[in-house]
PDB file of N, CA and C in Angstrom:
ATOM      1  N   UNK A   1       0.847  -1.185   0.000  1.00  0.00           N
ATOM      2  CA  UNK A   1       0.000   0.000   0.000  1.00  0.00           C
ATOM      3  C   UNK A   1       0.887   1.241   0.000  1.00  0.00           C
ATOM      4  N   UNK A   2      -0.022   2.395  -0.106  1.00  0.00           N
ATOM      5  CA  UNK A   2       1.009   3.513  -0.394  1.00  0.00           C
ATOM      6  C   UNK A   2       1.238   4.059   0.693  1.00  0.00           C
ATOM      7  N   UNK A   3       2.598   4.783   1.158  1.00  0.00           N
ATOM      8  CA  UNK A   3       2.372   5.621   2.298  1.00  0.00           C
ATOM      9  C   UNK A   3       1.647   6.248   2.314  1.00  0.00           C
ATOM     10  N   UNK A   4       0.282   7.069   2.559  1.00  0.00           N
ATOM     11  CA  UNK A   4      -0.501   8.462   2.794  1.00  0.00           C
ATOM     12  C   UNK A   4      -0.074   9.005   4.287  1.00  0.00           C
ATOM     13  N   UNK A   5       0.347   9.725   3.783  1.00  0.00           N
ATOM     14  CA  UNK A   5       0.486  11.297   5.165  1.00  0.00           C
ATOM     15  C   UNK A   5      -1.014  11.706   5.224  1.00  0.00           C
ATOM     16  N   UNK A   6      -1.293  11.804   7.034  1.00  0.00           N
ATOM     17  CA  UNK A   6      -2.654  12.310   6.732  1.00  0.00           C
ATOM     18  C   UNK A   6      -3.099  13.819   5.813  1.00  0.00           C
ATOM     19  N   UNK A   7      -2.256  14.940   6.116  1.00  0.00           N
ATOM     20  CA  UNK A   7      -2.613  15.947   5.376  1.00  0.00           C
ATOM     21  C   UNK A   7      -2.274  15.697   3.997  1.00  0.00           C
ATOM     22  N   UNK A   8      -2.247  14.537   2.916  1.00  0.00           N
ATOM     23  CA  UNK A   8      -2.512  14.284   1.353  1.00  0.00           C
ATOM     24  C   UNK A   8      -3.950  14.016   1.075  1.00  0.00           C
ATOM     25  N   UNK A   9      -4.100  14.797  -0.113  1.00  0.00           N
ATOM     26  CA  UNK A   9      -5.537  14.573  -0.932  1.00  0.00           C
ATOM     27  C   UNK A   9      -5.467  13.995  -1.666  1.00  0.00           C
ATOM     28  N   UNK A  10      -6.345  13.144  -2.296  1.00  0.00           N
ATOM     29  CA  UNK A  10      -6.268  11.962  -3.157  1.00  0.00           C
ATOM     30  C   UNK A  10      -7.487  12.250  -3.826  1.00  0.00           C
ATOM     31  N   UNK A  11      -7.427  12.617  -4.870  1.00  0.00           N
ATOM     32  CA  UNK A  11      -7.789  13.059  -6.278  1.00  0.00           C
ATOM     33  C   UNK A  11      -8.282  11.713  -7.151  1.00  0.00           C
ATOM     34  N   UNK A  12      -9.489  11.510  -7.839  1.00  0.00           N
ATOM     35  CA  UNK A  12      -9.750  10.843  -8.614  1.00  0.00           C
ATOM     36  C   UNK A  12     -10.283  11.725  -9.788  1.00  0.00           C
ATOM     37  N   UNK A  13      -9.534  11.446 -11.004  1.00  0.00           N
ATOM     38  CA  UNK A  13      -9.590  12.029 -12.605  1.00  0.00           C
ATOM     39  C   UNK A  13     -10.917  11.317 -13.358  1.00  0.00           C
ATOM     40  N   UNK A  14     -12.250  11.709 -12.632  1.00  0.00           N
ATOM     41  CA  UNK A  14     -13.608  11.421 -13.453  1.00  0.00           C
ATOM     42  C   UNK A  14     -13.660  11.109 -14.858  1.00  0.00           C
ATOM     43  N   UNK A  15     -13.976   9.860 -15.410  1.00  0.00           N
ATOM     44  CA  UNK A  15     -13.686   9.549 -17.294  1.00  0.00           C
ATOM     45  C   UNK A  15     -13.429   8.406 -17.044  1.00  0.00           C
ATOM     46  N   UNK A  16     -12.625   8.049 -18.124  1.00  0.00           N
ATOM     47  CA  UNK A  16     -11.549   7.287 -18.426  1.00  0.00           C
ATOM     48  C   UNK A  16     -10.279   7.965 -19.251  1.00  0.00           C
ATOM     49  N   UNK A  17      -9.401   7.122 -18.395  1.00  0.00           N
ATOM     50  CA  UNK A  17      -7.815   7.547 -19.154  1.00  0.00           C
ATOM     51  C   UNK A  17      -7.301   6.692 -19.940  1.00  0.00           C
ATOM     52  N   UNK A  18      -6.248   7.202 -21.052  1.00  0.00           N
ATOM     53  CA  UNK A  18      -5.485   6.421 -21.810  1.00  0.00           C
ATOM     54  C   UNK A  18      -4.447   5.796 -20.871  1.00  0.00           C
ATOM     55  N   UNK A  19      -4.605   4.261 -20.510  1.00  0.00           N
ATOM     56  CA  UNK A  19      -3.773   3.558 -19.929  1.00  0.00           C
ATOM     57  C   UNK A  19      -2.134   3.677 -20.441  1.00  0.00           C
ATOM     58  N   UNK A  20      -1.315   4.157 -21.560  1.00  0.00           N
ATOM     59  CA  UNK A  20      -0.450   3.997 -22.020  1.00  0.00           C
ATOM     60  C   UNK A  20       0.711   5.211 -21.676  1.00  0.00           C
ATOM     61  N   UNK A  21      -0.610   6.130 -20.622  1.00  0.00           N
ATOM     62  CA  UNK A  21       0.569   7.003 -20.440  1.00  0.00           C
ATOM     63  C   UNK A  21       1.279   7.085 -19.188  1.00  0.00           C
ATOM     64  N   UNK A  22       2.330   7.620 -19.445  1.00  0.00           N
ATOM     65  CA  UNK A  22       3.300   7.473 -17.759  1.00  0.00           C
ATOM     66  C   UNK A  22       3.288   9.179 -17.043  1.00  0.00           C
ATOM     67  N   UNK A  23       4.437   8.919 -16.537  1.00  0.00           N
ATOM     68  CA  UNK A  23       3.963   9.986 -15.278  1.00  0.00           C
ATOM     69  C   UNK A  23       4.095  11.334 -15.641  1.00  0.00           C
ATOM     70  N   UNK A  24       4.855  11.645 -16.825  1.00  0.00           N
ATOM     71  CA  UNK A  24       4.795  12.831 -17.640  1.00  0.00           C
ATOM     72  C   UNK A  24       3.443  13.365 -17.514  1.00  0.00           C
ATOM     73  N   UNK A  25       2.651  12.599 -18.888  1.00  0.00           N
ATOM     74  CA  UNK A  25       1.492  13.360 -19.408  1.00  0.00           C
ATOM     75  C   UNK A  25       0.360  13.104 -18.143  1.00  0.00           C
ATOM     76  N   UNK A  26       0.872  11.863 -17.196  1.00  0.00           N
ATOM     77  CA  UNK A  26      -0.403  11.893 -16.394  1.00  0.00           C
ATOM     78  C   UNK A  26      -0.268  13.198 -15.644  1.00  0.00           C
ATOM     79  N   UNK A  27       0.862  13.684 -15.610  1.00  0.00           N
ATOM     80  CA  UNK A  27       1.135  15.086 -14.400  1.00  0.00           C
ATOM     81  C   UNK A  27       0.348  16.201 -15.586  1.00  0.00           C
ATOM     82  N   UNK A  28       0.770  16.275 -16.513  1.00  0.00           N
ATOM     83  CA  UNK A  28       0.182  17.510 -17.356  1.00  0.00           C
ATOM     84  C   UNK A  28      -1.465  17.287 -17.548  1.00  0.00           C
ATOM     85  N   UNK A  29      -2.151  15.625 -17.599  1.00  0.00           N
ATOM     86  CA  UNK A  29      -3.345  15.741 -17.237  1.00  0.00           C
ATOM     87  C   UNK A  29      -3.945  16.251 -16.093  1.00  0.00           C
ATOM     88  N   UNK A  30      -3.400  15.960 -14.900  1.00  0.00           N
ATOM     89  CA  UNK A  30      -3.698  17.027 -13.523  1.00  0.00           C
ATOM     90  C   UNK A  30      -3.605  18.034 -13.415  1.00  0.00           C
ATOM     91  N   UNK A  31      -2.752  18.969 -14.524  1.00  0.00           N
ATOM     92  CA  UNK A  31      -2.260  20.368 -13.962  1.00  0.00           C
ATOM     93  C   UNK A  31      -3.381  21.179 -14.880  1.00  0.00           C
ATOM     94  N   UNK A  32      -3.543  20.348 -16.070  1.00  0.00           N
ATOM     95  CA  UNK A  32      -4.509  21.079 -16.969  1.00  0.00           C
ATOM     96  C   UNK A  32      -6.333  20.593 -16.800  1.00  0.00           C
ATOM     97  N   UNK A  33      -6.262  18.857 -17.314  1.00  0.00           N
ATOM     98  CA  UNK A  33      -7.943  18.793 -16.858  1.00  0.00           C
ATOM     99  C   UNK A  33      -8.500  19.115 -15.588  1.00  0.00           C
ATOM    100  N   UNK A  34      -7.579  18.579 -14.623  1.00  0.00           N
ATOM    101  CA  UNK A  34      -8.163  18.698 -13.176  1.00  0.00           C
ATOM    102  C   UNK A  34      -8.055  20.054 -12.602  1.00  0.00           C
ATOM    103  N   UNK A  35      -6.904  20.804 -13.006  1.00  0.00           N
ATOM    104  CA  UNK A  35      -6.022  22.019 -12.595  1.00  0.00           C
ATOM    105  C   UNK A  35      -5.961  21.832 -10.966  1.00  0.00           C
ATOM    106  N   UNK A  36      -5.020  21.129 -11.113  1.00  0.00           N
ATOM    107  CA  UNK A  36      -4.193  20.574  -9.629  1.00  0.00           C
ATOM    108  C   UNK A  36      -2.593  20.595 -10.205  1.00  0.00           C
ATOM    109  N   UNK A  37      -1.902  21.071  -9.239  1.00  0.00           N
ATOM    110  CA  UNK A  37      -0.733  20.634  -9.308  1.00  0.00           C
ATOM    111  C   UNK A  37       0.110  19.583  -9.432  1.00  0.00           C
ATOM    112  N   UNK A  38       0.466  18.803 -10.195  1.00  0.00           N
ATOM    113  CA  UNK A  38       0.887  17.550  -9.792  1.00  0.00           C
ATOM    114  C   UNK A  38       2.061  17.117  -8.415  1.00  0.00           C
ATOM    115  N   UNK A  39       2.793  18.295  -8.738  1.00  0.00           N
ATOM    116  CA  UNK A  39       4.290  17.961  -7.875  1.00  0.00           C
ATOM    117  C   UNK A  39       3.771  18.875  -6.451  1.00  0.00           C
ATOM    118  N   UNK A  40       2.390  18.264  -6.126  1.00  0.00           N
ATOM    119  CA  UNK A  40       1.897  19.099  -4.392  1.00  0.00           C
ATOM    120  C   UNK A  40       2.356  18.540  -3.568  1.00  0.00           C
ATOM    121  N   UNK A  41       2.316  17.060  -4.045  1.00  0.00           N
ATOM    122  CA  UNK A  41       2.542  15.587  -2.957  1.00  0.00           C
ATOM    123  C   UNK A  41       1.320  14.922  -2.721  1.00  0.00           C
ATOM    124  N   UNK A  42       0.047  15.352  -3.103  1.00  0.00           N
ATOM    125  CA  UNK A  42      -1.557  14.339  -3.673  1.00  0.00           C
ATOM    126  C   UNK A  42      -1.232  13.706  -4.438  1.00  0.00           C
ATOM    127  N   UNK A  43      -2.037  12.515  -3.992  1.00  0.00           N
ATOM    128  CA  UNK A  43      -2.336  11.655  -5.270  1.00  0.00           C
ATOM    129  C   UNK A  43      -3.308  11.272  -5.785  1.00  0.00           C
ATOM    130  N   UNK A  44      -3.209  11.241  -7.317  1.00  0.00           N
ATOM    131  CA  UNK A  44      -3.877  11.495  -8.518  1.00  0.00           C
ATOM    132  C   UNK A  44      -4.670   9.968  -9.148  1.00  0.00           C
ATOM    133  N   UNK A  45      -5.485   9.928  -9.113  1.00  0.00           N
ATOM    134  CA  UNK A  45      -5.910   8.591  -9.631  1.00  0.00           C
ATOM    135  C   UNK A  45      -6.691   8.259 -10.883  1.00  0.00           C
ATOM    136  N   UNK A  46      -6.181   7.637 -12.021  1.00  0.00           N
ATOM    137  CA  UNK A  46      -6.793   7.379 -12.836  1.00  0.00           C
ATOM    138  C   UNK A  46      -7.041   6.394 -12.958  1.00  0.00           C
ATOM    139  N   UNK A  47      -8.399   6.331 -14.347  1.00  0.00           N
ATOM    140  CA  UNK A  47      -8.832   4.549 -14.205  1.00  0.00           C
ATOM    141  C   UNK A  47      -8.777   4.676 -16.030  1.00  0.00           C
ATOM    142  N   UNK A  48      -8.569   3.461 -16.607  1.00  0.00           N
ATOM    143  CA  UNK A  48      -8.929   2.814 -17.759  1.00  0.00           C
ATOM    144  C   UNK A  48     -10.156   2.743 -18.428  1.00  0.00           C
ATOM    145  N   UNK A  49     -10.352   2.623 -19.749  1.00  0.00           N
ATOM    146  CA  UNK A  49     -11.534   2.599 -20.186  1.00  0.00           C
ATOM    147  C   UNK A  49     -12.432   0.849 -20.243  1.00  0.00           C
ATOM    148  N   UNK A  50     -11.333   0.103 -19.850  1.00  0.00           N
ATOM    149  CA  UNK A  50     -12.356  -1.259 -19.286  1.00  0.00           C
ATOM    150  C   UNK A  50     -12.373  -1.214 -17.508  1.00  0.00           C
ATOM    151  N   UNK A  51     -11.915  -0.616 -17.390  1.00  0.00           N
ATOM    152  CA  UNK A  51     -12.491  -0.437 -15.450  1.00  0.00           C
ATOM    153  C   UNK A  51     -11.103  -0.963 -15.185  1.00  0.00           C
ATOM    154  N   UNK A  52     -10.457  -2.261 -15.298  1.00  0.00           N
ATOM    155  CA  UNK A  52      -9.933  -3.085 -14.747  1.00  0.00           C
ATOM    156  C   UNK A  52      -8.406  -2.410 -14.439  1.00  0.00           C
ATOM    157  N   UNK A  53      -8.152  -1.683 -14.556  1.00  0.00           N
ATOM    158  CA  UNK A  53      -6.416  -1.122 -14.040  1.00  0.00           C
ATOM    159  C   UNK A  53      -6.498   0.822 -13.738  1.00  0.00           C
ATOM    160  N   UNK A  54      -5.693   0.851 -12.602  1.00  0.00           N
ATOM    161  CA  UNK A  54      -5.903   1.949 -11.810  1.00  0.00           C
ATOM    162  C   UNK A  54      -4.133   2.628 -12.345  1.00  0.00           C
ATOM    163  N   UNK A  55      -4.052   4.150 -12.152  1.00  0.00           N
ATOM    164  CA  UNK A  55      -2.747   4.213 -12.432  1.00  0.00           C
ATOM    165  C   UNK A  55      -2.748   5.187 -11.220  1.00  0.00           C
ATOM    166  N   UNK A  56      -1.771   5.798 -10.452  1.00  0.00           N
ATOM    167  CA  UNK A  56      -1.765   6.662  -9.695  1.00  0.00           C
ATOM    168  C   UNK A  56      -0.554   7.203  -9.766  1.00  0.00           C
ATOM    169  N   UNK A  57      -0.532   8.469  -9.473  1.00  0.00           N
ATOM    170  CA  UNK A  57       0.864   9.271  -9.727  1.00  0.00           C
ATOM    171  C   UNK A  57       1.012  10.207  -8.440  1.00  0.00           C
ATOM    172  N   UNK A  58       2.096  10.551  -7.972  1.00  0.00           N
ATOM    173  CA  UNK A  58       2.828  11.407  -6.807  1.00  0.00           C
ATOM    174  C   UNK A  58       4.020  11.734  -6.392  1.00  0.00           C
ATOM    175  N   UNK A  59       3.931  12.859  -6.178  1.00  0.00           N
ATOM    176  CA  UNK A  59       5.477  13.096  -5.855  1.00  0.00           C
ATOM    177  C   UNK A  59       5.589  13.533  -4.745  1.00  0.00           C
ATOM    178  N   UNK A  60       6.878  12.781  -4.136  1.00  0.00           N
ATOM    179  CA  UNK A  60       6.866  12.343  -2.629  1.00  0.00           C
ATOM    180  C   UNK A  60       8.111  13.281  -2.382  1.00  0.00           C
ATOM    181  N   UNK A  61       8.225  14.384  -2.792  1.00  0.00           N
ATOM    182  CA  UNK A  61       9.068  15.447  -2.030  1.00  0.00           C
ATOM    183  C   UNK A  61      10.948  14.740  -3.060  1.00  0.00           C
ATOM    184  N   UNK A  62      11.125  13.476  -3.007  1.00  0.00           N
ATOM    185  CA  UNK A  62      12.061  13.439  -3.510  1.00  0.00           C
ATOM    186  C   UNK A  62      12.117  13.074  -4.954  1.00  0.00           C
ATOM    187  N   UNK A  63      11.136  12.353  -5.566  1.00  0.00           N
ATOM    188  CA  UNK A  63      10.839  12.019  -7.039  1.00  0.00           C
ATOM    189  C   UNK A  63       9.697  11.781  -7.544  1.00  0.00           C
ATOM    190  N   UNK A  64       9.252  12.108  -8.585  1.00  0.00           N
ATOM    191  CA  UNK A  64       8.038  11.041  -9.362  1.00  0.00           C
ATOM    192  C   UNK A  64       7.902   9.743  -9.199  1.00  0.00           C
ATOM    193  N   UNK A  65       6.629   9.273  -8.684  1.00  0.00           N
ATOM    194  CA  UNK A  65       6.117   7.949  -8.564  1.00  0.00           C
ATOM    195  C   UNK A  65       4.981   7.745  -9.348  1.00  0.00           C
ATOM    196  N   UNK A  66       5.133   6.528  -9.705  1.00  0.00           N
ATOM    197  CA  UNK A  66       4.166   5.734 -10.922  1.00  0.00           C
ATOM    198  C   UNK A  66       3.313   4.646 -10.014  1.00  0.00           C
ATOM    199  N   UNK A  67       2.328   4.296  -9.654  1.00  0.00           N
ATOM    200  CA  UNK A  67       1.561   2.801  -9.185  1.00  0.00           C
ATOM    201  C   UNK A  67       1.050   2.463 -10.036  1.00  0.00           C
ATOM    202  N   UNK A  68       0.639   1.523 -10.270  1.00  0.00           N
ATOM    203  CA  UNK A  68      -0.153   0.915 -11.357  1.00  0.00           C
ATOM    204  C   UNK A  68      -1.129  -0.343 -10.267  1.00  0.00           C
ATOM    205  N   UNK A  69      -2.042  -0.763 -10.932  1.00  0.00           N
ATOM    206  CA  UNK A  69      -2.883  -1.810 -10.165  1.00  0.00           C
ATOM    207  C   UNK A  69      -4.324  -2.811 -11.097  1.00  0.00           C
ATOM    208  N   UNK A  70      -3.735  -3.687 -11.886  1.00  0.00           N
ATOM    209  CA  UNK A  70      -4.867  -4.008 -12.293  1.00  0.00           C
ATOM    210  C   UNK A  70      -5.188  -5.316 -11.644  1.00  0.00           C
ATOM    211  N   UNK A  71      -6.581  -5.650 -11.418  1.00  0.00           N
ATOM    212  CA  UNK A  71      -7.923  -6.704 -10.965  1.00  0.00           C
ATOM    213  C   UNK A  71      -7.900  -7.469 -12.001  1.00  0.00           C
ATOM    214  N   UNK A  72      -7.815  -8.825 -11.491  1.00  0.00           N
ATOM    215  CA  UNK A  72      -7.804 -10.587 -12.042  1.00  0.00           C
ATOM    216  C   UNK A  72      -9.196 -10.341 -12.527  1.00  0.00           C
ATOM    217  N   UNK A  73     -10.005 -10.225 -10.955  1.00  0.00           N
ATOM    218  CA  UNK A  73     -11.561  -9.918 -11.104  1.00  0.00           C
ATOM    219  C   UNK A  73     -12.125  -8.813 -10.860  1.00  0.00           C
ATOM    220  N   UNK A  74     -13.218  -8.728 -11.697  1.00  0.00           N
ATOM    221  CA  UNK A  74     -14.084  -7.192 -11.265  1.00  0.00           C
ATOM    222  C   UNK A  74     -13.917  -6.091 -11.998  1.00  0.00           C
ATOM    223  N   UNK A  75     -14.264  -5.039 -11.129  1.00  0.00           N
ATOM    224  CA  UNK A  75     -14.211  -3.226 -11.872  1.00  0.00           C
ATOM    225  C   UNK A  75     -13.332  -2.332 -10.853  1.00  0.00           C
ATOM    226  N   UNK A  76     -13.106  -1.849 -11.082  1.00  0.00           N
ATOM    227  CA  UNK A  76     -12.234  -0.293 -10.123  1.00  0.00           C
ATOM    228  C   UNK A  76     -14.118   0.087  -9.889  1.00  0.00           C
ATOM    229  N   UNK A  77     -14.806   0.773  -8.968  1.00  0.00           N
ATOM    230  CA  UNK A  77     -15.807   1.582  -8.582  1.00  0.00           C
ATOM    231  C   UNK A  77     -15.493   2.892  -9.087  1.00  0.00           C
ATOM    232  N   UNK A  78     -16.360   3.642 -10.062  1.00  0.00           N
ATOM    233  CA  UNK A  78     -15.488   4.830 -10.367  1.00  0.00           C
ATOM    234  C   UNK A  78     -16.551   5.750 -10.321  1.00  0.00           C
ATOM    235  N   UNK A  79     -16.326   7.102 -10.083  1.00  0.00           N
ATOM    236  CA  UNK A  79     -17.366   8.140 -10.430  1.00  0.00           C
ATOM    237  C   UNK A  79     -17.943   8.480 -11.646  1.00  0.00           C
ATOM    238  N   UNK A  80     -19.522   8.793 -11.675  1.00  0.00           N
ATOM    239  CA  UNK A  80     -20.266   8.667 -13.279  1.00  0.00           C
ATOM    240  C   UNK A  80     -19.869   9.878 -13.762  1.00  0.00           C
ATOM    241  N   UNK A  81     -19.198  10.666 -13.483  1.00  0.00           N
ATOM    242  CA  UNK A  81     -19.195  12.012 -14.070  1.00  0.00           C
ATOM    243  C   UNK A  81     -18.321  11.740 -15.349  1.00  0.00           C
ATOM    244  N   UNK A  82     -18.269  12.321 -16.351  1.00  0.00           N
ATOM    245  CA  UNK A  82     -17.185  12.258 -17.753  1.00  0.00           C
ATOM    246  C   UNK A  82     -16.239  12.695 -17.091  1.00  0.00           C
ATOM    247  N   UNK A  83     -16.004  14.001 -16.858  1.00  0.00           N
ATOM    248  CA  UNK A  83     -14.782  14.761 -16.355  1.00  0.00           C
ATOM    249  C   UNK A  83     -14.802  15.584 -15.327  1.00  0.00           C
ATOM    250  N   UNK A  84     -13.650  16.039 -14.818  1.00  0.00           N
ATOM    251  CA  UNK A  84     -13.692  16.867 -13.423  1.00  0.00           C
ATOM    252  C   UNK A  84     -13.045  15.924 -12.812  1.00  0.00           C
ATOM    253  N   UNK A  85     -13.268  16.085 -11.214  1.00  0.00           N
ATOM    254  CA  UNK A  85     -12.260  15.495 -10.295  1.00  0.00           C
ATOM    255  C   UNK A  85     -13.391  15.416  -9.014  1.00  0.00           C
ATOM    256  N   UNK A  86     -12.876  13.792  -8.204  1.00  0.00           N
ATOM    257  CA  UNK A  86     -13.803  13.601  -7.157  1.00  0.00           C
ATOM    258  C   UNK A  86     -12.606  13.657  -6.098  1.00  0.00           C
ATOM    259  N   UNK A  87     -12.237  13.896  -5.100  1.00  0.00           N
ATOM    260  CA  UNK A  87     -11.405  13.961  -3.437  1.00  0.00           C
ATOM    261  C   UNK A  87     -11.909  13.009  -2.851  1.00  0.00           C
ATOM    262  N   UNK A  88     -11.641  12.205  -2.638  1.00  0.00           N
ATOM    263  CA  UNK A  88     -11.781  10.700  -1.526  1.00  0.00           C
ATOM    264  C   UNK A  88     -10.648  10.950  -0.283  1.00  0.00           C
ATOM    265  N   UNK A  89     -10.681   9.776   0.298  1.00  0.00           N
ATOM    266  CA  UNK A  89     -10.310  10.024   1.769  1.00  0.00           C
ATOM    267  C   UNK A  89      -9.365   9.300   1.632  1.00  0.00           C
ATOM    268  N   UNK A  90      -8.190   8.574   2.396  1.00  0.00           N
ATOM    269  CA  UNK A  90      -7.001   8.179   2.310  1.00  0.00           C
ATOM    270  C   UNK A  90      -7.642   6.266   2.510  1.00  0.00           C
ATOM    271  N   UNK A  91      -8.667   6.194   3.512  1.00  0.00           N
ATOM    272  CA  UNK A  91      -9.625   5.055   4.084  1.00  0.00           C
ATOM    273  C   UNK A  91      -9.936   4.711   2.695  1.00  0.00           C
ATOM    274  N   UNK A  92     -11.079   5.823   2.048  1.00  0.00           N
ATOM    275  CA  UNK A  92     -11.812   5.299   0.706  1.00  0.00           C
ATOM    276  C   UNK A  92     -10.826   4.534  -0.761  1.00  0.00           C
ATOM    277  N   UNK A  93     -10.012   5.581  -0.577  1.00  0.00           N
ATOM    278  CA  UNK A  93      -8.824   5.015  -1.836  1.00  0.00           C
ATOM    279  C   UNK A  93      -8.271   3.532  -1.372  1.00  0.00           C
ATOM    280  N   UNK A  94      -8.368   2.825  -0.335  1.00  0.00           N
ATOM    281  CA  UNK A  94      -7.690   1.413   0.303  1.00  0.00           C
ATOM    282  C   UNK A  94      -8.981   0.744   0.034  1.00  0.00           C
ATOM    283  N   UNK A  95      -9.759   1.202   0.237  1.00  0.00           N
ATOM    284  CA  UNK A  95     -11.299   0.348  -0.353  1.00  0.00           C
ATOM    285  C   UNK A  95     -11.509   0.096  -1.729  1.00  0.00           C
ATOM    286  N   UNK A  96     -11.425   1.018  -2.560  1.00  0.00           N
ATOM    287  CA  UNK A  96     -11.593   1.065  -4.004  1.00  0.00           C
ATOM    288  C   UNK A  96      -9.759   0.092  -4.138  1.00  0.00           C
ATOM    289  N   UNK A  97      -8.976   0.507  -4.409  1.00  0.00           N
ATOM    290  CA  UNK A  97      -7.725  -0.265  -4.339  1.00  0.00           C
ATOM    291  C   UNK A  97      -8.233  -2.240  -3.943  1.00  0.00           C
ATOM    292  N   UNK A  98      -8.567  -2.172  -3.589  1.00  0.00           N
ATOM    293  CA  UNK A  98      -9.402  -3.724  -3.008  1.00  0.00           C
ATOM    294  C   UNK A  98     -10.573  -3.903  -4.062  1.00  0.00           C
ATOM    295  N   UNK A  99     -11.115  -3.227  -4.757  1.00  0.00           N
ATOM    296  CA  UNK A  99     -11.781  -3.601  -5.302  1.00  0.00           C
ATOM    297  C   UNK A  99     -13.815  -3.535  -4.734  1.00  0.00           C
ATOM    298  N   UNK A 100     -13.311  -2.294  -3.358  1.00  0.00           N
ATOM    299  CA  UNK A 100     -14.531  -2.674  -2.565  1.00  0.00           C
ATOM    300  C   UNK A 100     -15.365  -1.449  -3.015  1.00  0.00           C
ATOM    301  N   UNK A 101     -16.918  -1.223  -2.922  1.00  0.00           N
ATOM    302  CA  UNK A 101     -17.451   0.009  -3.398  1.00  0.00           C
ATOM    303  C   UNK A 101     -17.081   0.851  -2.338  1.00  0.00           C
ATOM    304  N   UNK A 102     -16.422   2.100  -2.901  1.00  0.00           N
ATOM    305  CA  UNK A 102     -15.812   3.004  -1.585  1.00  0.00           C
ATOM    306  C   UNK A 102     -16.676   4.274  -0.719  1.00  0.00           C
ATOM    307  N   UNK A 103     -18.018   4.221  -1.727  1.00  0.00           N
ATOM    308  CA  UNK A 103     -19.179   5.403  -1.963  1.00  0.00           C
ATOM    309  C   UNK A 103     -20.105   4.943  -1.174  1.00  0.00           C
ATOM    310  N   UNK A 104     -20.590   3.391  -0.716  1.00  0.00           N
ATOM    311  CA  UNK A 104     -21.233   3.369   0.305  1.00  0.00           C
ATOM    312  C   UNK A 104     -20.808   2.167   1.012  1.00  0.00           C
ATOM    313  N   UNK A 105     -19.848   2.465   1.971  1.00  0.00           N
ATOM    314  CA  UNK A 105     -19.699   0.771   2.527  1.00  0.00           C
ATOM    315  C   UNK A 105     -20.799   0.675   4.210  1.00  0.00           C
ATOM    316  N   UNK A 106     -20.700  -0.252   4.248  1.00  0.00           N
ATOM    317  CA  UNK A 106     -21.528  -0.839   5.075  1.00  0.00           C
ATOM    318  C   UNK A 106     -20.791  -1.268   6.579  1.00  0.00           C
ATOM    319  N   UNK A 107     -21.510  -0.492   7.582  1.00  0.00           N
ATOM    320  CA  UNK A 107     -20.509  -0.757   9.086  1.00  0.00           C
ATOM    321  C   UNK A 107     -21.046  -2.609   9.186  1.00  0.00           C
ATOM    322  N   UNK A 108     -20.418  -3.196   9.831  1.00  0.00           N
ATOM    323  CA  UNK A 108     -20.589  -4.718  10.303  1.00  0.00           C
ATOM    324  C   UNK A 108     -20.765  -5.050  11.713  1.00  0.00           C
ATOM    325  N   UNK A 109     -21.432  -3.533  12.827  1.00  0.00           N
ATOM    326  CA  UNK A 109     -21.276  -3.867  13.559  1.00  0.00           C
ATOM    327  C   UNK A 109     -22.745  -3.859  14.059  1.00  0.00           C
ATOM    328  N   UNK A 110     -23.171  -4.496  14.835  1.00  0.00           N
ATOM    329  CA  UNK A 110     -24.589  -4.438  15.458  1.00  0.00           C
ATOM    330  C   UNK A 110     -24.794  -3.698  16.535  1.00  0.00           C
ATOM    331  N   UNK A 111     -25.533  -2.671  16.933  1.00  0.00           N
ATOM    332  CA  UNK A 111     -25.902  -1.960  18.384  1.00  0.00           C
ATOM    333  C   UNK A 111     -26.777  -3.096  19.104  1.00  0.00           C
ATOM    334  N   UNK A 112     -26.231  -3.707  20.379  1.00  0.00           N
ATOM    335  CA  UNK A 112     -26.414  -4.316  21.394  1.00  0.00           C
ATOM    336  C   UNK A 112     -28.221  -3.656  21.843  1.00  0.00           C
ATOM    337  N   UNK A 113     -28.873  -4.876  21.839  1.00  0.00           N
ATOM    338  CA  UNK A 113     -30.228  -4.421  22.164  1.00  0.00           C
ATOM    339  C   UNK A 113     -30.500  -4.928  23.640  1.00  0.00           C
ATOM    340  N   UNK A 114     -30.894  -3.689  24.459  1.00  0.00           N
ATOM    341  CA  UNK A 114     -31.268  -3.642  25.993  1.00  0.00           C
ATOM    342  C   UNK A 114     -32.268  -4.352  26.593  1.00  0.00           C
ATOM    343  N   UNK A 115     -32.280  -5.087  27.160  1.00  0.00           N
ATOM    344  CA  UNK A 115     -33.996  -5.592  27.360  1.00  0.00           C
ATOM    345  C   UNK A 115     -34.313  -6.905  27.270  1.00  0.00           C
TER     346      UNK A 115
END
């Protein structure tokens, strides 16, 4: 998993992206579609146009970093919007990363009934 510092924002790039690009043009896609900085130290998340592989980009104060992540099974959960940018939580991005829906998960715990 990735380090997240709590004060990082984690950016998801609404669409689909061209899987073929690296951390160059994915930074010039953030600075221009999203208009985010790339080199803030957030990270940036894109998804593919079959769901199945995630790319993420950040720069961690000393260099450019590339993740990549594609699913045997399933979809990435992604936002319906074409374009723009959604902010998730450092929690939500480890959910979606798993493959879990990150937009509504479900507590597992039961409140103890009195009586």
């Amino acid at each position: 998993m990735i380090p997240v510092p709590s004060n990082t924002r984690v950016w998801l790039a609404a669409g689909v992206t061209d899987m073929r690009r690296g951390f160059n043009t994915l930074a010039a896609q953030a600075e221009k579609v999203l208009e985010l900085e790339p080199y803030s130290g957030h990270l940036f998340v894109f998804r593919g146009r079959r769901g199945d592989l995630l790319k993420i980009i950040w720069w961690d104060s000393q260099g450019a970093c590339l993740f990549s992540k594609r699913l045997e099974k399933g979809r990435f959960v992604w936002p319906a919007a074409k374009d723009g940018k959604v902010s998730v939580t450092a929690a939500q991005l480890s959910m979606l990363l798993e493959g879990i829906d990150w937009r509504m998960p479900q507590k597992t715990w039961q409140p103890l009934s009195v009586g």
